[in-house]
C-alpha atoms as a PDB file:
ATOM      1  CA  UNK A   1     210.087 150.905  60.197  1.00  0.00           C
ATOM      2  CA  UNK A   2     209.665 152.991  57.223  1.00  0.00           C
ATOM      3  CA  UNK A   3     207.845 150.543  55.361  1.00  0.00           C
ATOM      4  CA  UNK A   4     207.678 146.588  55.365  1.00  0.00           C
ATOM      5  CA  UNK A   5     206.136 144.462  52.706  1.00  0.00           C
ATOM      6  CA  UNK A   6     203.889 141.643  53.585  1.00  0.00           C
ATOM      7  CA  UNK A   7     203.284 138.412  52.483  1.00  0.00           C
ATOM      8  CA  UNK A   8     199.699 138.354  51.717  1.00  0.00           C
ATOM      9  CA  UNK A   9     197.619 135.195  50.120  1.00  0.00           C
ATOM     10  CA  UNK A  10     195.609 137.243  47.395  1.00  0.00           C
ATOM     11  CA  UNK A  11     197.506 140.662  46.924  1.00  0.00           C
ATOM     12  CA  UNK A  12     201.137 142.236  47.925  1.00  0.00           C
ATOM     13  CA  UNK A  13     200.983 144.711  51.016  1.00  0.00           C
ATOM     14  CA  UNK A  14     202.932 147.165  51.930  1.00  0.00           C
ATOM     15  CA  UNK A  15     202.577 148.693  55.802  1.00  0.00           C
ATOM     16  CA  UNK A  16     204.035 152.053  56.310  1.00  0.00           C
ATOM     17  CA  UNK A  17     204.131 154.927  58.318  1.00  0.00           C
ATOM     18  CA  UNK A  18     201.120 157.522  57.452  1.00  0.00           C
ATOM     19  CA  UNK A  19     201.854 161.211  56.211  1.00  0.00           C
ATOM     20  CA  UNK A  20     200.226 164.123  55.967  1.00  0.00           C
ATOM     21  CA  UNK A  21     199.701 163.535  52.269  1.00  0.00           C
ATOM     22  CA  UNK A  22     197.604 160.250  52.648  1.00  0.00           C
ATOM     23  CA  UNK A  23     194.928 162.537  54.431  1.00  0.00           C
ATOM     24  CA  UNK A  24     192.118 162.157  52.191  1.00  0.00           C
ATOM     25  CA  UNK A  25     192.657 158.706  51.955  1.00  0.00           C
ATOM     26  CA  UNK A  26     192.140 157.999  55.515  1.00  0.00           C
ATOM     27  CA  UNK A  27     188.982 160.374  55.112  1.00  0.00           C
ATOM     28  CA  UNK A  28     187.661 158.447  52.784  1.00  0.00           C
ATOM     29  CA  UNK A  29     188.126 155.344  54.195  1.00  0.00           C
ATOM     30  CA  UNK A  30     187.063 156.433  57.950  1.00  0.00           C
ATOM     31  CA  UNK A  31     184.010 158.643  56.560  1.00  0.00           C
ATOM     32  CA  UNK A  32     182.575 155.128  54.728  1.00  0.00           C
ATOM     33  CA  UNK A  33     183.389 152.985  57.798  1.00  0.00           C
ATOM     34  CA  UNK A  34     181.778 155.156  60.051  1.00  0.00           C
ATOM     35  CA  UNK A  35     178.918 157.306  60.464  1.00  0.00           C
ATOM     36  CA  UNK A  36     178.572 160.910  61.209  1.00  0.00           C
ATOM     37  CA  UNK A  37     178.900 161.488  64.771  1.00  0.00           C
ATOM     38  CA  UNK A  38     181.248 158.729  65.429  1.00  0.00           C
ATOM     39  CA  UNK A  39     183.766 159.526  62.480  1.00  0.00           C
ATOM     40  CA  UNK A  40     186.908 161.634  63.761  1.00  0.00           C
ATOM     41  CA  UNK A  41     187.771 164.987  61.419  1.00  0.00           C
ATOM     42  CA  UNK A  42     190.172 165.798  59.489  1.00  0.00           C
ATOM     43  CA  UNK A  43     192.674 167.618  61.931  1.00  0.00           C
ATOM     44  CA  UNK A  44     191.896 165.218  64.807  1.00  0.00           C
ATOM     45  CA  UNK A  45     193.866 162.770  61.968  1.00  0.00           C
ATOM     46  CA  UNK A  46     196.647 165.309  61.013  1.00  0.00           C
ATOM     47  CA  UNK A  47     197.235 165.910  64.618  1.00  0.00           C
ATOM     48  CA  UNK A  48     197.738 162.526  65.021  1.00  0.00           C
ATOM     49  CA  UNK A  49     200.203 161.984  62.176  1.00  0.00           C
ATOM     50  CA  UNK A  50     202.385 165.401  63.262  1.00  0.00           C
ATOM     51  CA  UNK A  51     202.339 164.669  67.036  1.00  0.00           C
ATOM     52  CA  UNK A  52     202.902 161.000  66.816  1.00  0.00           C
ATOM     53  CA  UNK A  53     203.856 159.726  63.472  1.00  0.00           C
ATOM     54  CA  UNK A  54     205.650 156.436  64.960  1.00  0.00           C
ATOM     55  CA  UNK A  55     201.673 155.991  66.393  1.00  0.00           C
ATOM     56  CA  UNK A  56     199.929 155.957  62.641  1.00  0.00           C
ATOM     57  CA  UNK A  57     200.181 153.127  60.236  1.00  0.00           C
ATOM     58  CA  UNK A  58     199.081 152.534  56.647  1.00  0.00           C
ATOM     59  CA  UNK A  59     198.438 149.562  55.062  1.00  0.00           C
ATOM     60  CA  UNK A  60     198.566 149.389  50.760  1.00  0.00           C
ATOM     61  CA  UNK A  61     198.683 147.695  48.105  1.00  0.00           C
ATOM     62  CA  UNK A  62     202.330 146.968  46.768  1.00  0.00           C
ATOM     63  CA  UNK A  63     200.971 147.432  43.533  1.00  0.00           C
ATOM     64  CA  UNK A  64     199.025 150.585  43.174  1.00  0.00           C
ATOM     65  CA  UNK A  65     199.962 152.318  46.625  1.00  0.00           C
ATOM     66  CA  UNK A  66     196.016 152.289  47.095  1.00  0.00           C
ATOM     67  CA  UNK A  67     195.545 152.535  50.539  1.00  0.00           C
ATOM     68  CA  UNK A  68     193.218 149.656  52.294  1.00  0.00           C
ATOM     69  CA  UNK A  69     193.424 150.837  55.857  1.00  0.00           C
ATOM     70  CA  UNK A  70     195.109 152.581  58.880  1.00  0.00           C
ATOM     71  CA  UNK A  71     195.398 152.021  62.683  1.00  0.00           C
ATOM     72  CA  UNK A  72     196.670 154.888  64.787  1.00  0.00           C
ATOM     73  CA  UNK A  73     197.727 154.979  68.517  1.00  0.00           C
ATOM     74  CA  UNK A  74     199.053 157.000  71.334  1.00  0.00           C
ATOM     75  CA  UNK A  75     201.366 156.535  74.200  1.00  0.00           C
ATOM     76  CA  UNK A  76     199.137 157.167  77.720  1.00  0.00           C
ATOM     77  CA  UNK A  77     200.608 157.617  81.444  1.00  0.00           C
ATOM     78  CA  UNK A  78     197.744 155.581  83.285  1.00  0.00           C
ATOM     79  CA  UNK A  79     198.429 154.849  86.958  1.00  0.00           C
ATOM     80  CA  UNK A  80     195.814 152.551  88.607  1.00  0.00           C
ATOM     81  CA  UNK A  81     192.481 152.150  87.394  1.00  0.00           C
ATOM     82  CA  UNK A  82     191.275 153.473  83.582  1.00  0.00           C
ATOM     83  CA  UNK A  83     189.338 156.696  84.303  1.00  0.00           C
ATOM     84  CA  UNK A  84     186.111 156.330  81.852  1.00  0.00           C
ATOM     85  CA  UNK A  85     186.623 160.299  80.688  1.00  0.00           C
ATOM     86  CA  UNK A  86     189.804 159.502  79.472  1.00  0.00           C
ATOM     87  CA  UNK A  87     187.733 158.414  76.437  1.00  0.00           C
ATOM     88  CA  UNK A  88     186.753 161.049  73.779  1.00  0.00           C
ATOM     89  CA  UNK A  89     186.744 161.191  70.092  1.00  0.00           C
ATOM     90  CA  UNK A  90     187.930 163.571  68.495  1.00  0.00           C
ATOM     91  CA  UNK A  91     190.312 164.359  71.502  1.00  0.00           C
ATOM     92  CA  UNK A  92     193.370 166.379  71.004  1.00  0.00           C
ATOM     93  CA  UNK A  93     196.862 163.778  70.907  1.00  0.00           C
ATOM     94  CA  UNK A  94     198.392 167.229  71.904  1.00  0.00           C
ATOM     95  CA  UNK A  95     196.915 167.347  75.454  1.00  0.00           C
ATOM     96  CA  UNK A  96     197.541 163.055  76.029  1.00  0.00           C
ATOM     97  CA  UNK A  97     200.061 161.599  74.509  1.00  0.00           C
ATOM     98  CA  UNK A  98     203.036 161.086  76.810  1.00  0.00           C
ATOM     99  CA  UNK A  99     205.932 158.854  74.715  1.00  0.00           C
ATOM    100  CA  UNK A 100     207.490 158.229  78.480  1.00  0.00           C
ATOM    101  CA  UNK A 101     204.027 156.340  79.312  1.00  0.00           C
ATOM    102  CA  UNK A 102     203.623 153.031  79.984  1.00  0.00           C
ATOM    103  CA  UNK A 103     200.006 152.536  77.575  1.00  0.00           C
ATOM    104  CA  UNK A 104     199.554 152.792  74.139  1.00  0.00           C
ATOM    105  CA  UNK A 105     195.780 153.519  73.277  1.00  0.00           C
ATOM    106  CA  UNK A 106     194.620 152.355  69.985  1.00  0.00           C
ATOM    107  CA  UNK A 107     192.641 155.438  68.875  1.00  0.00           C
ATOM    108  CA  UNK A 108     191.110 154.453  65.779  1.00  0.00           C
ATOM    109  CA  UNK A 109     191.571 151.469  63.133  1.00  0.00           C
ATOM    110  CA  UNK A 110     189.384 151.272  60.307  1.00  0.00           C
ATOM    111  CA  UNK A 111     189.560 148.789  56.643  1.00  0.00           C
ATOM    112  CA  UNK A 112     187.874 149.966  53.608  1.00  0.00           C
ATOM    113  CA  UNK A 113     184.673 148.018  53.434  1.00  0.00           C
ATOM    114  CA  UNK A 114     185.880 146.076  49.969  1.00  0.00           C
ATOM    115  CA  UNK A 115     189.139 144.694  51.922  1.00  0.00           C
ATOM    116  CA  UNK A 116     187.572 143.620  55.616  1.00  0.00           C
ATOM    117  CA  UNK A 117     187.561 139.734  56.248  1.00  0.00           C
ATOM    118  CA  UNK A 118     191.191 139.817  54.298  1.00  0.00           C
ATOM    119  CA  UNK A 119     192.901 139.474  57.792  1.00  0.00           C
ATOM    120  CA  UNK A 120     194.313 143.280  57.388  1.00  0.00           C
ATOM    121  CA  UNK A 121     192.669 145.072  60.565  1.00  0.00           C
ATOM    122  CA  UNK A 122     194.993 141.817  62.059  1.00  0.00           C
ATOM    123  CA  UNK A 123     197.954 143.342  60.381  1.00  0.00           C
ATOM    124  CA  UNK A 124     197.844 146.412  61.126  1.00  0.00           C
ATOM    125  CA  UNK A 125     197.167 146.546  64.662  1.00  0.00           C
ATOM    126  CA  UNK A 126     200.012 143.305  64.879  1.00  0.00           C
ATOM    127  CA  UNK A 127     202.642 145.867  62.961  1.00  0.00           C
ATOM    128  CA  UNK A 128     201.301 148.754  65.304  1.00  0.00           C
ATOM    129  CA  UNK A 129     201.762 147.081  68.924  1.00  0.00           C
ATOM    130  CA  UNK A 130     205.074 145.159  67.715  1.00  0.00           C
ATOM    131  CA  UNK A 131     206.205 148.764  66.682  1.00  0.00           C
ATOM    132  CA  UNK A 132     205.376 150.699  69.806  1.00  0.00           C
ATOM    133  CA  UNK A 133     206.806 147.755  71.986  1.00  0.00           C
ATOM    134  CA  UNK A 134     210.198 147.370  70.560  1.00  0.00           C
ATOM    135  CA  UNK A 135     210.428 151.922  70.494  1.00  0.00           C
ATOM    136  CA  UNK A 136     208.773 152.049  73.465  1.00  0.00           C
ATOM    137  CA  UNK A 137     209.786 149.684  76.610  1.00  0.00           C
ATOM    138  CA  UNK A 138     208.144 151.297  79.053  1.00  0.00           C
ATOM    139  CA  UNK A 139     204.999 150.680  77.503  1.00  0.00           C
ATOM    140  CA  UNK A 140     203.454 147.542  79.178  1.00  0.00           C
ATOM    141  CA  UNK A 141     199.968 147.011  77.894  1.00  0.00           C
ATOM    142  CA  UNK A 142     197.782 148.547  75.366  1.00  0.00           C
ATOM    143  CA  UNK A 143     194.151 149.927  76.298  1.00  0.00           C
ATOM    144  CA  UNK A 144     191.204 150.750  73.226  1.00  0.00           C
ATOM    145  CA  UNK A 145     187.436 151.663  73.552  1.00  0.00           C
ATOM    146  CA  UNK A 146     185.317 149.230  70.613  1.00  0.00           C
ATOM    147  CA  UNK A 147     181.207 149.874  69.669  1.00  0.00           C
ATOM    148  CA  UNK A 148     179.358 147.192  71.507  1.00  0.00           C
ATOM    149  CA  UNK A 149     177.924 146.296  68.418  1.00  0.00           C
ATOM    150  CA  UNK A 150     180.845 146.252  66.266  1.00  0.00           C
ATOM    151  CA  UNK A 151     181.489 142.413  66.141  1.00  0.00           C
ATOM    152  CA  UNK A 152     184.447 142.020  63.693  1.00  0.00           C
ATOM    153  CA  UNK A 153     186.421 144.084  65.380  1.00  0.00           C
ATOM    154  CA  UNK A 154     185.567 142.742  69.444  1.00  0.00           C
ATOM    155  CA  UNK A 155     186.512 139.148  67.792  1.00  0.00           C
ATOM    156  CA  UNK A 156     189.997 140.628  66.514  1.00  0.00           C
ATOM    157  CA  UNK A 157     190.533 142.248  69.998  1.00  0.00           C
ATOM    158  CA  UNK A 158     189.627 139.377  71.777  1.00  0.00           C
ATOM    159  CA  UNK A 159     191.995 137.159  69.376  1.00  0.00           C
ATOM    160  CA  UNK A 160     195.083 139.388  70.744  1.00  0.00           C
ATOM    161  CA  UNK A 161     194.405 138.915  74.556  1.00  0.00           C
ATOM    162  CA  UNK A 162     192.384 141.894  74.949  1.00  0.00           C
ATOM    163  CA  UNK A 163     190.014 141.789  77.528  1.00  0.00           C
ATOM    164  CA  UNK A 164     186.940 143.932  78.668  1.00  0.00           C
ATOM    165  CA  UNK A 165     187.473 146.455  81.751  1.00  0.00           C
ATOM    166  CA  UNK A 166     184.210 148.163  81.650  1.00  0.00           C
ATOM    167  CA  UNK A 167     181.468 149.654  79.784  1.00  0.00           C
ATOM    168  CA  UNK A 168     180.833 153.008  78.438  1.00  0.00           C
ATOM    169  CA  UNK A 169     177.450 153.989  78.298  1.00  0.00           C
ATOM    170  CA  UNK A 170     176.246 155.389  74.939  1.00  0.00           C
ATOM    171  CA  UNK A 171     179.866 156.357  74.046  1.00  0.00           C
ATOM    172  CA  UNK A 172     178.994 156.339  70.546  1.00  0.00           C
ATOM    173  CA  UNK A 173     176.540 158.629  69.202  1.00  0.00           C
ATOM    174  CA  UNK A 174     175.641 158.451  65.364  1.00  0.00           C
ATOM    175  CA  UNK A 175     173.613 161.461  63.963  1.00  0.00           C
ATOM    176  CA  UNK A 176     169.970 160.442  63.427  1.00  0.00           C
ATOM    177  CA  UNK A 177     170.519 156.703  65.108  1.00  0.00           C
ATOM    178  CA  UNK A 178     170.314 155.161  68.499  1.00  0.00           C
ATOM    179  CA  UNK A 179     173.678 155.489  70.448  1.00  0.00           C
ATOM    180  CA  UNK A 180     176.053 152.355  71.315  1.00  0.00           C
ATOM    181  CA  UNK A 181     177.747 151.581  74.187  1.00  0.00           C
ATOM    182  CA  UNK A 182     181.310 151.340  74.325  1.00  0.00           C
ATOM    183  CA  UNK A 183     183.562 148.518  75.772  1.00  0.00           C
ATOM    184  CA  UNK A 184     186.981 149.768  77.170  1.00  0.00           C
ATOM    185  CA  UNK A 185     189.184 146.720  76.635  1.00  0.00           C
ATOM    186  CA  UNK A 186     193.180 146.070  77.721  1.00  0.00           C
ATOM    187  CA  UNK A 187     195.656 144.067  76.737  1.00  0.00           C
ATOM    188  CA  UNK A 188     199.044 143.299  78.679  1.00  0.00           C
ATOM    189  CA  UNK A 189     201.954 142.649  76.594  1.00  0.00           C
ATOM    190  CA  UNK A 190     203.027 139.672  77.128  1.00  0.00           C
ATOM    191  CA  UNK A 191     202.030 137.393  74.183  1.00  0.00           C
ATOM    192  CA  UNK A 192     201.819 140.279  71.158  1.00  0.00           C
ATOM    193  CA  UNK A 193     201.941 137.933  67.621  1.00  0.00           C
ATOM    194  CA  UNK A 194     198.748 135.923  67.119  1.00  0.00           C
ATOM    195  CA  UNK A 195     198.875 133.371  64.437  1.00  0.00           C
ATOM    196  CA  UNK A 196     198.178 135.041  60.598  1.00  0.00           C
END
């Protein structure tokens, strides 16, 4: 897939693969959709494109190439149970991606704040797990960690089959605010597409 254009009701989309180039718009748009402490830096994301490109997806206008948002993922070995200090942000892809796993782990997914309830974070993450399935075989379900509080996007995992394994006790911890539990959540694949 080097990029796909989507049929969109309001505005043309293009989904591609992310480069090193778009860095400082994934900055931007992970720096206003989350707060310090919980947003991942800079070369946590370029990491992530060089290690793992195939993992990193952009999704832009067709128009103006503005880019709306990005989901990124990584292929995981997990045998058995889901150890809870697998779970880090801002860990290195370098030390835990494994492309002969059988998991990919949705690191981070994030919409600018002018484009969420448009049906994209659905996109993207739909683009992302059909992508790693039909490159990947061997990977058999998909695993994430979501903010307790973070609504919109529990209801969008819960629409693709995910489901919650445990909890993560004030994973998330925001500079200057209360911290948030996080909700480890897995999906087998079995039924990917969800309705659009």
């Amino acid at each position: 897939m080097n990029s796909e254009s989507i049929r969109h009701p309001i505005f043309p989309l293009t989904i591609r693969f992310a480069e090193s180039i778009d860095i400082q718009h994934i900055m931007n748009i992970e720096t206003n959709g989350f707060p310090p402490g919980i947003a991942e830096k800079e070369e946590t994301f370029l990491e992530r494109i060089r290690i793992f490109p195939e993992g990193f997806l952009l999704i832009e206008s067709s128009q103006n190439r503005e880019v709306l948002g990005y989901v990124c993922g990584e292929i995981w070995d997990v045998s058995g149970s889901i150890a809870e200090s697998s779970f880090l942000l801002d860990h290195r892809i370098s030390e835990s991606h494994n492309p002969g796993g059988n998991s990919v782990y949705i690191s981070s997914m994030a919409v600018r704040r002018d484009r969420q309830n448009a049906k994209l974070g659905t996109l993207l993450l739909s683009s992302l797990l059909g992508s790693i399935s039909l490159q990947f075989p061997n990977v058999i379900q998909s695993i994430l960690i979501v903010g307790r509080d973070w609504k919109g996007a529990r209801h969008l995992y819960s629409q693709f089959g995910y489901s919650e394994l445990f909890v993560s006790n004030n994973f998330f911890k925001p500079i200057n605010q209360m911290a948030m539990d996080g909700i480890v959540m897995k999906k087998e694949f079995f039924n990917l597409p969800i309705d659009l």
